[in-house]
Structures are given as structure tokens and as C-alpha cells.
Protein backbone atom coordinates (compact mmCIF):
# COMPACT_ATOMS: atom_id res chain seq x y z
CA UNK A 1 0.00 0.00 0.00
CA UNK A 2 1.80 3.55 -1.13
CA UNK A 3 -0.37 6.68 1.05
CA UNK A 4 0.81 9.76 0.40
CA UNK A 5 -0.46 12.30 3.01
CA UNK A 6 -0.76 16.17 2.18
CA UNK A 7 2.96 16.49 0.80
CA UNK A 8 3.93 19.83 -0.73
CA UNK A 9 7.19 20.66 -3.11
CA UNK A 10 8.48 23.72 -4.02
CA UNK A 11 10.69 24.61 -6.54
CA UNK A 12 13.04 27.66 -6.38
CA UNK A 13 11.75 28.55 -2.97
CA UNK A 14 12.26 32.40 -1.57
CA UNK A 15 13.11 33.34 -5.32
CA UNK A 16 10.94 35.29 -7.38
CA UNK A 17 10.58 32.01 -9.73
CA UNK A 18 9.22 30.07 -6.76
CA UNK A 19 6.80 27.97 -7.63
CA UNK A 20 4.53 25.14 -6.01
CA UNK A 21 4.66 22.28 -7.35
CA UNK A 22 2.41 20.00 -5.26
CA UNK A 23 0.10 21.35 -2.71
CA UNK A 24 -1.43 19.50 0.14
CA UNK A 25 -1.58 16.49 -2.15
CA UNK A 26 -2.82 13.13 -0.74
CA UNK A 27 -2.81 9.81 -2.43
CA UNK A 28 -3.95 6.04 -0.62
CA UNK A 29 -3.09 3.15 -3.58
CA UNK A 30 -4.11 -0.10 -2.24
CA UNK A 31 -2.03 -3.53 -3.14
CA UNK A 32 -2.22 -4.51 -6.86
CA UNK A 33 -3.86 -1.05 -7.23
CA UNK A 34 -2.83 -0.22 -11.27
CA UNK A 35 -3.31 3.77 -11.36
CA UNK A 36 -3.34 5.59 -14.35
CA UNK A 37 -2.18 9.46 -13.79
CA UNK A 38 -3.00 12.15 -16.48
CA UNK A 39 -2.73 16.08 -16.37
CA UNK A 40 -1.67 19.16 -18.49
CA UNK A 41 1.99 20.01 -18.79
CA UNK A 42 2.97 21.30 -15.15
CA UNK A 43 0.43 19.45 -13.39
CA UNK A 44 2.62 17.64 -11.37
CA UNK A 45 2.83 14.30 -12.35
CA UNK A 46 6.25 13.65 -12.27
CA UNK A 47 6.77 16.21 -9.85
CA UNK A 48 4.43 13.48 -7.66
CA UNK A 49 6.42 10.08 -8.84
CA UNK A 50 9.79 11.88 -8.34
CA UNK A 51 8.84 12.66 -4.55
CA UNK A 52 7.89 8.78 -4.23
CA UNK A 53 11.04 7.66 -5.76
CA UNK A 54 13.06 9.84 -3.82
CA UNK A 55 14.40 12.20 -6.45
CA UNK A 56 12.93 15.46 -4.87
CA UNK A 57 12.98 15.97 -1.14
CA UNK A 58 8.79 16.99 -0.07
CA UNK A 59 8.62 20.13 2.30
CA UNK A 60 6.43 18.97 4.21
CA UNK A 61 3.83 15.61 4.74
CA UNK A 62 4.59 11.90 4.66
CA UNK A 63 5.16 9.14 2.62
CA UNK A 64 4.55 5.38 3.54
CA UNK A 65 4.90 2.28 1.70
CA UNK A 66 3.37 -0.40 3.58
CA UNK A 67 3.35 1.44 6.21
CA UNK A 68 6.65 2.57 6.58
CA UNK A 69 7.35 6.31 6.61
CA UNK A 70 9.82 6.14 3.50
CA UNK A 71 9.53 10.31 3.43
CA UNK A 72 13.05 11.04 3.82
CA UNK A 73 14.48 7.53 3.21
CA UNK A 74 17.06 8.00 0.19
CA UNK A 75 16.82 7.21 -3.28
CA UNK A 76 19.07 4.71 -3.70
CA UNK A 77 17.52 2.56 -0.40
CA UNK A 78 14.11 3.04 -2.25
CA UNK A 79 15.31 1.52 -5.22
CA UNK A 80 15.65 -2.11 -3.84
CA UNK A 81 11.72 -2.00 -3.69
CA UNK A 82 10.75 0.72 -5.93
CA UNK A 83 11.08 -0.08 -9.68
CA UNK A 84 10.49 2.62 -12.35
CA UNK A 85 10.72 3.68 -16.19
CA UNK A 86 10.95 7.16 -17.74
CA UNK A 87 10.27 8.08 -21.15
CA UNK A 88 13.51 7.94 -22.74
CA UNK A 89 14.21 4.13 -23.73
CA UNK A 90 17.71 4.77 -23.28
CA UNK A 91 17.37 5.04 -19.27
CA UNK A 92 17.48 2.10 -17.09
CA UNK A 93 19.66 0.23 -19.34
CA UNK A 94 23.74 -0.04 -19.88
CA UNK A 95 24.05 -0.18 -23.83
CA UNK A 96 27.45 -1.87 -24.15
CA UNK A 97 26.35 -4.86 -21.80
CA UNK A 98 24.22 -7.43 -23.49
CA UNK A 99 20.67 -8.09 -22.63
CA UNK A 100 21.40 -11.23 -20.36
CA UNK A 101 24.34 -8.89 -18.88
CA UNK A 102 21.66 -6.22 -18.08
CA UNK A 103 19.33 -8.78 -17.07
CA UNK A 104 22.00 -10.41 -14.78
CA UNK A 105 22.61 -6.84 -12.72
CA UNK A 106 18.69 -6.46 -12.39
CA UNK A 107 18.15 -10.09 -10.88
CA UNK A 108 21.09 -9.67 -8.40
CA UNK A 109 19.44 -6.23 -6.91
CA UNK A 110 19.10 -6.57 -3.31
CA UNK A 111 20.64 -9.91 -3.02
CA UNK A 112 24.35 -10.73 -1.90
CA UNK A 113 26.39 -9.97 -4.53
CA UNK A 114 28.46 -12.64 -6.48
CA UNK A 115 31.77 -12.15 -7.25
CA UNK A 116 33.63 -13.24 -10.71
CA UNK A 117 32.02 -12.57 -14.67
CA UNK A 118 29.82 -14.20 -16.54
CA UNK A 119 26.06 -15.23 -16.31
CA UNK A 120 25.15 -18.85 -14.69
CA UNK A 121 23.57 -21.26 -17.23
CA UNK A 122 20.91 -21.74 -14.39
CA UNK A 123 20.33 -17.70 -14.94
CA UNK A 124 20.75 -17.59 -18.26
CA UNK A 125 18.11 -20.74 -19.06
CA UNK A 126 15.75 -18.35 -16.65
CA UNK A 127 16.26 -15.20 -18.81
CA UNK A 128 15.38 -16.87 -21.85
CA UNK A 129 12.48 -18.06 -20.36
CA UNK A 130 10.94 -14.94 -19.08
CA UNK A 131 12.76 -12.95 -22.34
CA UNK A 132 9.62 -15.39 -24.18
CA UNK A 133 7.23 -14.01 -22.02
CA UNK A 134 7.48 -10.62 -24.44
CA UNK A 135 7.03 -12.21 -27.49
CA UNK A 136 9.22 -9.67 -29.26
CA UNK A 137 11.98 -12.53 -30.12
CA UNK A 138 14.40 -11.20 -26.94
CA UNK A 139 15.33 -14.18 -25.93
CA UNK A 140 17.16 -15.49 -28.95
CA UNK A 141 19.44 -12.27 -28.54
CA UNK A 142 20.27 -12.50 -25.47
CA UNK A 143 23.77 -11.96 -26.00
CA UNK A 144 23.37 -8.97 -28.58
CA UNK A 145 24.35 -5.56 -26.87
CA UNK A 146 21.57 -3.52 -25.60
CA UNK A 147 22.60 -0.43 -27.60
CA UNK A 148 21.76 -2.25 -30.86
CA UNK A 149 17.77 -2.59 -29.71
CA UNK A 150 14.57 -0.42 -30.55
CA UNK A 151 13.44 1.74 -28.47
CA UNK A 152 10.69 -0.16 -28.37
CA UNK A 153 12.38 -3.40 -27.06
CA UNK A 154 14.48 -1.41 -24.96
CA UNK A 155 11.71 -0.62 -22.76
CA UNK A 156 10.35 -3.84 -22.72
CA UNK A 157 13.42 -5.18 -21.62
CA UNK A 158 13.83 -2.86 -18.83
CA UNK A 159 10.16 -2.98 -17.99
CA UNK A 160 11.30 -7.02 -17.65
CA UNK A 161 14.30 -5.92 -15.56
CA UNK A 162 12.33 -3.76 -13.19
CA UNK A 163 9.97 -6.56 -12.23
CA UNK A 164 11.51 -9.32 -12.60
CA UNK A 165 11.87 -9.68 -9.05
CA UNK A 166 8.14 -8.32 -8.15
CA UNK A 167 8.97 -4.52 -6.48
CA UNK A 168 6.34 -3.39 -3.97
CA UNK A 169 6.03 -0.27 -6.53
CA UNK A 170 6.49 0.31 -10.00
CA UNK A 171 6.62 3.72 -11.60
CA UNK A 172 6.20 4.20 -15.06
CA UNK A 173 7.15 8.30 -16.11
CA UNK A 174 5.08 8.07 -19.61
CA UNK A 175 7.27 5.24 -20.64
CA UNK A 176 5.48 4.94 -23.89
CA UNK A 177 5.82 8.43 -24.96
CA UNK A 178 8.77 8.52 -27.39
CA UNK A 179 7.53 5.29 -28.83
CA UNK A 180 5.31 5.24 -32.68
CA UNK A 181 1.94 3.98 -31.91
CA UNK A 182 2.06 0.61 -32.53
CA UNK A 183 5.31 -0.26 -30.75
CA UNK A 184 3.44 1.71 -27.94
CA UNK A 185 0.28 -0.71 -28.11
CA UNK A 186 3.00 -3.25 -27.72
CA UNK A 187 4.15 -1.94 -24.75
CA UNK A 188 1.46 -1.13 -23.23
CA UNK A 189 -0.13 -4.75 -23.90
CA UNK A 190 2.85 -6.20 -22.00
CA UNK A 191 2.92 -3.37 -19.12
CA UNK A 192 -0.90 -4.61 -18.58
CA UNK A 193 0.21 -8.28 -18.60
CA UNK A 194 3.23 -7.72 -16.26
CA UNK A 195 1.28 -5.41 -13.92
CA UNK A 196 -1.82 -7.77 -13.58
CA UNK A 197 -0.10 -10.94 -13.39
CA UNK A 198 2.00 -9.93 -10.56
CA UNK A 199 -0.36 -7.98 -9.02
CA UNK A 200 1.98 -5.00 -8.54
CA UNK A 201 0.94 -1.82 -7.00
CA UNK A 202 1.31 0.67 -10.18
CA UNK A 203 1.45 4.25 -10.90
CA UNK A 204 1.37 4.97 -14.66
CA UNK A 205 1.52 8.70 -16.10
CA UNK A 206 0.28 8.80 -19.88
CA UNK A 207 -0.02 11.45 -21.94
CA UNK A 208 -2.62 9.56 -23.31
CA UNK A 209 -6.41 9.83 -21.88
CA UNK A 210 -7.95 6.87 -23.68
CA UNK A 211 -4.85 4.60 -22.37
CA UNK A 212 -5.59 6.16 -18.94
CA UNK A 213 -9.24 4.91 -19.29
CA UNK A 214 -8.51 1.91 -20.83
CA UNK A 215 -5.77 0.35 -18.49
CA UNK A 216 -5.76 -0.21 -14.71
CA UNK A 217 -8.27 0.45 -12.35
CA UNK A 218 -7.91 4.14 -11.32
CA UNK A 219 -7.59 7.08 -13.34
CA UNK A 220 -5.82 10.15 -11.02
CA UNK A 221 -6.74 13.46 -12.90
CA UNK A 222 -3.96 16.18 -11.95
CA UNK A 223 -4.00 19.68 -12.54
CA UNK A 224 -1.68 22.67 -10.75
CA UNK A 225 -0.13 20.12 -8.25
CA UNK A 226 -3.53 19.18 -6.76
CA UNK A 227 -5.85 15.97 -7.62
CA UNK A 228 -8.82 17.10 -9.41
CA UNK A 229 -10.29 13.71 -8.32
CA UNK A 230 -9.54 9.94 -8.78
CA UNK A 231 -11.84 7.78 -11.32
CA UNK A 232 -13.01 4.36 -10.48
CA UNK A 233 -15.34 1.99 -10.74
CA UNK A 234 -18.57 2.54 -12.53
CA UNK A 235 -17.61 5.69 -12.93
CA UNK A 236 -14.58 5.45 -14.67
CA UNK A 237 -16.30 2.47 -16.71
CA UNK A 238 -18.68 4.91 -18.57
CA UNK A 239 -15.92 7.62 -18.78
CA UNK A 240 -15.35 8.99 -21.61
CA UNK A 241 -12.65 11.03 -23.14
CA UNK A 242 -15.18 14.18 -23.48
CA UNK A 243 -16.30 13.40 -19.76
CA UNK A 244 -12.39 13.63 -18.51
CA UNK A 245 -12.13 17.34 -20.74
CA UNK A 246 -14.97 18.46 -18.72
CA UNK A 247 -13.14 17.94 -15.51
CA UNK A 248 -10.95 20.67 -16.48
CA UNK A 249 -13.89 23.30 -17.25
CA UNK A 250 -12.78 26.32 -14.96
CA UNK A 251 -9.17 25.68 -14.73
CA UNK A 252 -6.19 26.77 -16.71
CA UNK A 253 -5.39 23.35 -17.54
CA UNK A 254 -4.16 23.11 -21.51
CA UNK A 255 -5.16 20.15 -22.94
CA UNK A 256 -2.69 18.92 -25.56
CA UNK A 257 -3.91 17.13 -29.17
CA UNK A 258 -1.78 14.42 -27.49
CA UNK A 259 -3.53 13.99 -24.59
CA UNK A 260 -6.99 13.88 -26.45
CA UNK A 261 -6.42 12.32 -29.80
CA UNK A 262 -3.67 9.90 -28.51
């Protein structure tokens, strides 16, 4: 369970470019909850998954995951049950190491750490095995360098290296955004399968409002560093991507073609 409990960030504080970034914001996500986040540019979406990651220090509330305050715990510490993607496909992975290399550093994360080179066969038949699970052909290149991938299959692998031992939390920083549409579909088909599967505790940011209807259980709508509200159930069911622009009537929220057409 991630709560997040009236935590606000400023940027540039006591300047004249100081700026809030989240205000008051509070957030409960329940095990295996899978929640969609959308919001104009500046809402504070990342602003929100960077202070649960532990990339920008909150000025004030709290942060638990499973109930532990994790507010001020660092970034690195959060990592060994935190997993996350950004946007660029060229994060999260080392390009001159080969997939099962990558793979290899991922599986070892918070375990005692082996010394010599190489990957076990026992490790290696496993990465294969999982590799499969994609169905993008991975796992008969498992000794081709990462740098030589799609973006595309770059973030498949590393959304296959971030829960491949099952974190608590996954964030996922619009990690379909630089990808065409129908590598995104891709991804997004195997994000669902992951997520579900494993019931992991998600939070997804899309620039994408249909996605954010169509995947998960909760849609967070964001605006100014404040929730708007947070869609579910029958409610979100019967949402439609008209019904989420009217949310936004009366704010200076900027909707981009994006956001609406996808």
C-alpha cells in the first residue's frame, strides 16, 4: 500500500521564480492497485512520482509504503523495492552490456552480490524463459548488446528488468511516450500483462487519456499540483474522453492534441 499524506514541493523557494509544485496532495493506492495518472503540462505528475522515488525531497507531509514512513528515506535505499521507467528508452539500461548482462545486474538487486564474470547457465536458461514471455523474439538475442535494440524493445526489456523480481512499486514516467503507436500498443499490452499478473501496485503517467481509461483500475486526474479527483469503478467504466475534458472546465489546464487524440 503507497499513502501519500498532504505532501507539498516547491521549486526555487524564496526566489521570485518560486513555484509550487504539489500542494497539500494526498494519495492512498491499495495492493495490486494499477493507477493511471494524467494532467496538463505542469500538473505535477512527475513532480508526484519523483517525490515517491526519492528524487525530490517533499517540504512537508509523509510518505509510507506499507506502512513505513519512507519520506526522507534516500533514493538509492528506495530503489531495492521501488522499480520505475521514464520516457527515454535509453534510461534504465547499460548499452554496451548485453541483454542477459543487463538482465543479470537487475536479478542480483538486493541480493548478496556474487563475485567473478559471466552469467550462470541456471540464470541464463531463466532469462530466456521470461525474455519469451514478451514475445518480441528477446530471448534469442540475449547476448546482442543492448545499444543495438529499438526503443521499443528497450523498454520492454527494462520494464522485464524492473519486475523481474516483483517490487512493492512500480513507476512508469510516460514510458510509452517517445515510442510510434504501434510499438506503444505493444508496450502497453505487455505493461498490462506484467502489472496484472504480478499484481503490482502501479502508478502509470500517460499522456494519453484513452490509455488512462482503458488500463488499470484508477484514473488520477492532476491539474496545478492538486488531484482534481480519482476515477473508479462505474464511474470510470462509462468515462469517456469528453467526460475527462470536462473535468478541467474552470481551470487553466491546456489540454494537448496528445492527450486527447492519442
Amino acid at each position: 500500500m503507497l499513502e501519500i499524506k498532504n505532501i507539498n514541493v516547491i521549486f526555487n523557494k524564496d526566489t521570485v521564480n518560486e513555484k509550487k509544485a504539489l500542494c497539500d496532495l494526498s494519495l492512498t493506492l491499495n495492493d495490486g492497485d494499477f493507477a493511471t495518472v494524467i494532467g496538463s503540462n505542469g500538473a505535477g505528475k512527475s513532480t508526484m512520482l519523483n517525490a515517491v522515488a526519492g528524487n525530490i525531497e517533499v517540504e512537508s507531509g509523509r510518505i509510507y509504503n506499507n506502512g513505513k514512513d519512507i519520506t526522507y528515506m534516500k533514493e538509492h535505499k528506495r530503489a531495492r523495492f521501488i522499480g520505475r521507467l521514464y520516457q527515454d528508452p535509453l534510461k534504465g539500461t547499460a548499452p554496451h552490456m548485453t541483454i542477459e548482462e543487463n538482465m543479470g545486474l537487475a536479478y542480483s538487486r538486493g541480493k548478496k552480490i556474487r563475485f567473478g564474470f559471466g552469467v550462470r547457465k541456471s540464470d541464463r536458461e531463466y532469462f530466456k524463459s521470461v525474455c519469451a514471455k514478451l514475445g518480441i523474439g528477446l530471448e534469442h538475442r540475449l547476448k546482442n548488446e543492448v545499444g543495438g535494440l529499438s526503443g521499443g524493445q528497450r523498454q520492454a526489456l527494462t520494464l522485464l528488468m524492473a519486475t523481474m523480481e516483483t517490487p512493492e512499486l512500480l513507476l512508469l514516467d510516460e514510458h510509452t511516450a517517445a515510442l510510434d503507436p504501434k510499438t506503444s500498443k505493444k508496450i502497453m499490452e505487455i505493461t498490462n500483462r506484467i502489472v496484472t499478473e504480478n499484481h503490482i501496485t502501479t502508478l502509470m503517467i500517460t499522456h494519453n487519456i484513452r490509455d488512462a481509461l482503458d488500463f488499470g483500475n484508477k484514473t488520477i486526474v492532476m491539474n496545478s499540483g492538486k488531484i482534481l479527483t480519482v476515477l473508479e469503478g462505474d464511474m470510470r467504466k462509462n468515462m469517456t474522453i469528453a467526460d475527462v475534458m470536462k473535468l478541467y472546465s474552470g481551470t487553466d489546464a491546456v489540454l494537448s492534441d496528445k492527450m486527447i487524440l492519442g
